[in-house]
N, C-alpha and C. Protein backbone atom coordinates (compact mmCIF):
# COMPACT_ATOMS: atom_id res chain seq x y z
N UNK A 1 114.03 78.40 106.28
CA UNK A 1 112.99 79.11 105.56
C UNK A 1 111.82 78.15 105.38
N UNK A 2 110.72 78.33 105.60
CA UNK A 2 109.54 77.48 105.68
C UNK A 2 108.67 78.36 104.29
N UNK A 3 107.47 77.68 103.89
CA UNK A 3 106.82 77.64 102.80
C UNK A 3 105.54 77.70 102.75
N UNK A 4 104.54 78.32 102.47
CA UNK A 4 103.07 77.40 102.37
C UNK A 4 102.70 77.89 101.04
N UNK A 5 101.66 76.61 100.62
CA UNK A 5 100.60 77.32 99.81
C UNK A 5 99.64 78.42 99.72
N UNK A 6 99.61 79.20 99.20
CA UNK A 6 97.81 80.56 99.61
C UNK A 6 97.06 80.24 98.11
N UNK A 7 95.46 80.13 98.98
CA UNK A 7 94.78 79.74 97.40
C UNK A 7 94.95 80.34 96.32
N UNK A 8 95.54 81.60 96.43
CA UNK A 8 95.50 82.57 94.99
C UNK A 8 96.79 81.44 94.20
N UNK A 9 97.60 80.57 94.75
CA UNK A 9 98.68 79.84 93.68
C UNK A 9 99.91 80.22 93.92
N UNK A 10 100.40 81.09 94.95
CA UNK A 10 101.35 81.52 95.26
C UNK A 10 102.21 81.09 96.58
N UNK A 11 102.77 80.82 96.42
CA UNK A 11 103.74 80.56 97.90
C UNK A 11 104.03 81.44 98.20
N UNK A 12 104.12 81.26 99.96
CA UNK A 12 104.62 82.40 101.20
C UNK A 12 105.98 81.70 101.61
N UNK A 13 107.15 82.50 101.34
CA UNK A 13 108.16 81.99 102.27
C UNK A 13 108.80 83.26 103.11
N UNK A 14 108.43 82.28 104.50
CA UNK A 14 108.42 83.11 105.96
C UNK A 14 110.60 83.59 105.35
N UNK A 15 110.82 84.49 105.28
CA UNK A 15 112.62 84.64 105.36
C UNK A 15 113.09 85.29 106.64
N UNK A 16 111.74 85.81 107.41
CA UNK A 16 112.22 86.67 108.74
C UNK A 16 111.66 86.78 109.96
N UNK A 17 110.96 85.94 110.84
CA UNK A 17 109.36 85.83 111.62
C UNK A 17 109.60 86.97 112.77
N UNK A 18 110.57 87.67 112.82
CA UNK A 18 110.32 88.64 113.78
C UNK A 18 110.21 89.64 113.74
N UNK A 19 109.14 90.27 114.33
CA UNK A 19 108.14 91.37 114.25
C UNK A 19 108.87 92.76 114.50
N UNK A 20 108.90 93.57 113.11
CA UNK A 20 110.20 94.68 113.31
C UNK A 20 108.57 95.82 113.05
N UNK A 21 109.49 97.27 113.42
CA UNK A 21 108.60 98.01 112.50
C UNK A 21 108.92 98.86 111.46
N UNK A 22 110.31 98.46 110.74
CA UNK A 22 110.30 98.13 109.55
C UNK A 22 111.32 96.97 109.10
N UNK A 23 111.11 96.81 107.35
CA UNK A 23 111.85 95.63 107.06
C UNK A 23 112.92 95.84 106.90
N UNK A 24 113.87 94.75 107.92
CA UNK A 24 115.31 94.82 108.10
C UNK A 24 116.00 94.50 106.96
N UNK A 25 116.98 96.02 106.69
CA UNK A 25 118.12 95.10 105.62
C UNK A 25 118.22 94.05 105.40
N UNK A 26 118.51 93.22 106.75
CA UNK A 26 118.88 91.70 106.00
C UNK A 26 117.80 90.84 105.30
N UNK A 27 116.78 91.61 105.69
CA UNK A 27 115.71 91.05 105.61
C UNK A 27 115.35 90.95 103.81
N UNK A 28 115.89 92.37 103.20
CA UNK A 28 115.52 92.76 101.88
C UNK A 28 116.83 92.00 101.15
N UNK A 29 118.03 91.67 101.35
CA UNK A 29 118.62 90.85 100.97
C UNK A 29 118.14 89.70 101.19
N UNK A 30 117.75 89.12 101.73
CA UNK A 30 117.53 87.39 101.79
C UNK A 30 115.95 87.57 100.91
N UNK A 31 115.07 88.43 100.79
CA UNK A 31 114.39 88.36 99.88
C UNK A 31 114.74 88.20 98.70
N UNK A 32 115.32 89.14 97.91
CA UNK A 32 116.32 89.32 97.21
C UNK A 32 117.05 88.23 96.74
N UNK A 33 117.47 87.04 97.12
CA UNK A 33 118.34 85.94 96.94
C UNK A 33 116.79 84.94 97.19
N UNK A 34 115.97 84.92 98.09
CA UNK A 34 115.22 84.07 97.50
C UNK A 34 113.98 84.17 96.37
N UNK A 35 114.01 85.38 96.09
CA UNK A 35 112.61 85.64 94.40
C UNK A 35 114.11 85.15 93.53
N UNK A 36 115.51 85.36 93.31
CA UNK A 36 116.32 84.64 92.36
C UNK A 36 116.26 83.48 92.48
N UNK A 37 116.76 83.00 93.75
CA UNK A 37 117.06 81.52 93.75
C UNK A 37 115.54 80.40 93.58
N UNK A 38 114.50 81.22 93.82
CA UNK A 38 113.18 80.33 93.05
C UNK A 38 112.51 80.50 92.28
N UNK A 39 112.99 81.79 91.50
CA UNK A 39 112.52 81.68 90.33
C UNK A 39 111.40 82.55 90.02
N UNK A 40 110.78 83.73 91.31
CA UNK A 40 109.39 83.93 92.05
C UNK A 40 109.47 84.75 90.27
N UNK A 41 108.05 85.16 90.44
CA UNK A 41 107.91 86.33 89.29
C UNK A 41 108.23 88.25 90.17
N UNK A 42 108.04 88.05 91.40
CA UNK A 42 108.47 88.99 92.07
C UNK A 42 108.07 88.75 93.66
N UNK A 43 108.94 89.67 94.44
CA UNK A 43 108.71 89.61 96.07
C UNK A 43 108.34 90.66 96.94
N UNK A 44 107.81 90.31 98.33
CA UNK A 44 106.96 91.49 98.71
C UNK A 44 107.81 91.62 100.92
N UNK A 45 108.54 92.02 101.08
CA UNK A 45 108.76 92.05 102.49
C UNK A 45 107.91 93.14 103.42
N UNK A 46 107.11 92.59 104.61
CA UNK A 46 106.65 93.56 104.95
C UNK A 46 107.04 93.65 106.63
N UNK A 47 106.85 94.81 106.96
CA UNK A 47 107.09 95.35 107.97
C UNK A 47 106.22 94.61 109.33
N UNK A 48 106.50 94.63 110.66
CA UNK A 48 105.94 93.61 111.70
C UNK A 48 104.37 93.80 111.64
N UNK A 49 104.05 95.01 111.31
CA UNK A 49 102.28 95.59 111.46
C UNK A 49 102.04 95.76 110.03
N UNK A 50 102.94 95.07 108.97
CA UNK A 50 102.69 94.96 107.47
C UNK A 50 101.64 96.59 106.59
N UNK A 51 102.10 97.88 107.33
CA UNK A 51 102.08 98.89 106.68
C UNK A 51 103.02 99.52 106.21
N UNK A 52 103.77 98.46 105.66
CA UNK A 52 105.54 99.17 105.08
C UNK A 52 105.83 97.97 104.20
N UNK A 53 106.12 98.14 103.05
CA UNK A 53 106.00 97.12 102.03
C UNK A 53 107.62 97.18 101.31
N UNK A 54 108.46 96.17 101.10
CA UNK A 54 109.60 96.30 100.04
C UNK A 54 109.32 95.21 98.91
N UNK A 55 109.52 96.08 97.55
CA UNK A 55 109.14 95.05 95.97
C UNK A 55 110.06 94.61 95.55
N UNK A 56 110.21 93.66 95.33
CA UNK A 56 111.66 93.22 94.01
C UNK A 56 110.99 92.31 92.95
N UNK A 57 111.95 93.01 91.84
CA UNK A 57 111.12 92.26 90.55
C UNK A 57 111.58 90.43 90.59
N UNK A 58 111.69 90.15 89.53
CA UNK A 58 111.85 88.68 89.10
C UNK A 58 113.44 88.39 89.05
N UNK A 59 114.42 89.94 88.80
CA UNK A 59 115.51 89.38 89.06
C UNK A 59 116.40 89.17 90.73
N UNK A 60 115.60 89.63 91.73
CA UNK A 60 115.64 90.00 93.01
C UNK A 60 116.12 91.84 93.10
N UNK A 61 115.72 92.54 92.12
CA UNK A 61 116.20 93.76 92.03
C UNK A 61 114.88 94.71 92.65
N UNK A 62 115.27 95.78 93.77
CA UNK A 62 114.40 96.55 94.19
C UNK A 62 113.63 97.11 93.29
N UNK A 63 112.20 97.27 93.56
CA UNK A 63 111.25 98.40 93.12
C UNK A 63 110.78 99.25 93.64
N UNK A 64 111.45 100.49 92.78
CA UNK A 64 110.71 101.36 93.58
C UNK A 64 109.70 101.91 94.05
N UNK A 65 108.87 102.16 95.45
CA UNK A 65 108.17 102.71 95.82
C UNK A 65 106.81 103.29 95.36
N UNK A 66 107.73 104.46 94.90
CA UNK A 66 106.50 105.63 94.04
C UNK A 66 105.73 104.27 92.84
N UNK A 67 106.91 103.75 91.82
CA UNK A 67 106.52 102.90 91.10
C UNK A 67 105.37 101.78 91.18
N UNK A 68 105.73 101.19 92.62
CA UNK A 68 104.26 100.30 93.00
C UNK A 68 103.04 100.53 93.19
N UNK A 69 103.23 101.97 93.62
CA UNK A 69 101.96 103.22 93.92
C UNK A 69 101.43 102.94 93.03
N UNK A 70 102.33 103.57 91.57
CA UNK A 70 101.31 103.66 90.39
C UNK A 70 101.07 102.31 90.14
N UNK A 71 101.36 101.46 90.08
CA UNK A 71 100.78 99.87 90.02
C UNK A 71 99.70 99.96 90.30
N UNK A 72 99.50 99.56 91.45
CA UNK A 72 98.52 99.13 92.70
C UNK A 72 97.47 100.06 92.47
N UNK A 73 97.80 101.38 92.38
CA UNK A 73 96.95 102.08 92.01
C UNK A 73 95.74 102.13 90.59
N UNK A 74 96.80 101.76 89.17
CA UNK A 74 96.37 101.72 88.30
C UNK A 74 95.36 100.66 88.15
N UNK A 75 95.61 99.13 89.03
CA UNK A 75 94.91 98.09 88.86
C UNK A 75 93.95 98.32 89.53
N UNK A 76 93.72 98.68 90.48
CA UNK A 76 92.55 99.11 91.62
C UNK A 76 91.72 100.25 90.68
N UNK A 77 92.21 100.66 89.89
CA UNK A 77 90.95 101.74 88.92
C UNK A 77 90.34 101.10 88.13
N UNK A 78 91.38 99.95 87.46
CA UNK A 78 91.09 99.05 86.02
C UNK A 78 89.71 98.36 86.65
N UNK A 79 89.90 97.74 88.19
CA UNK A 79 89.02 96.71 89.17
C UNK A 79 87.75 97.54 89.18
N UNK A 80 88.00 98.71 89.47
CA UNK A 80 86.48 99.49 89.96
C UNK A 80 86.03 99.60 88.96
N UNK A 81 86.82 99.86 87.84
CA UNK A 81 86.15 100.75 86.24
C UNK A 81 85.64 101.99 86.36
């Protein structure tokens, strides 16, 4: 598993480099074991053309879907005003 810095303060760790078009089971488990095993505040797996997204919170536990919608959504209104 490799690592980098991104200026926003966050680390990228690569858990899967091959280009699916969507994210492989194993793929959402080894996410999953690594937002626990480092501690992340949450994790993001995406699909080979990254228009397919999987969330897990801080304990490596899935989020659901619809749920991120309203996230993403809500902050993007808060942003525009």
């Amino acid at each position: 598993m490799s690592h980098a810095s991104i200026p926003a303060g966050a680390q990228l760790f690569v858990i899967d480099p091959i280009e699916r078009l969507r994210p492989a089971k194993d793929s959402s488990v080894a996410l999953m074991e690594a937002v626990q095993r480092s501690g992340a505040d949450f994790g993001v797996a995406f699909d080979g053309d990254a228009d397919r997204a999987i969330f897990v919170d801080e304990r490596g536990e899935p989020v659901p879907s619809d749920l991120m919608t309203g996230v993403l959504a809500a902050s993007q209104l808060r942003r525009l005003g």
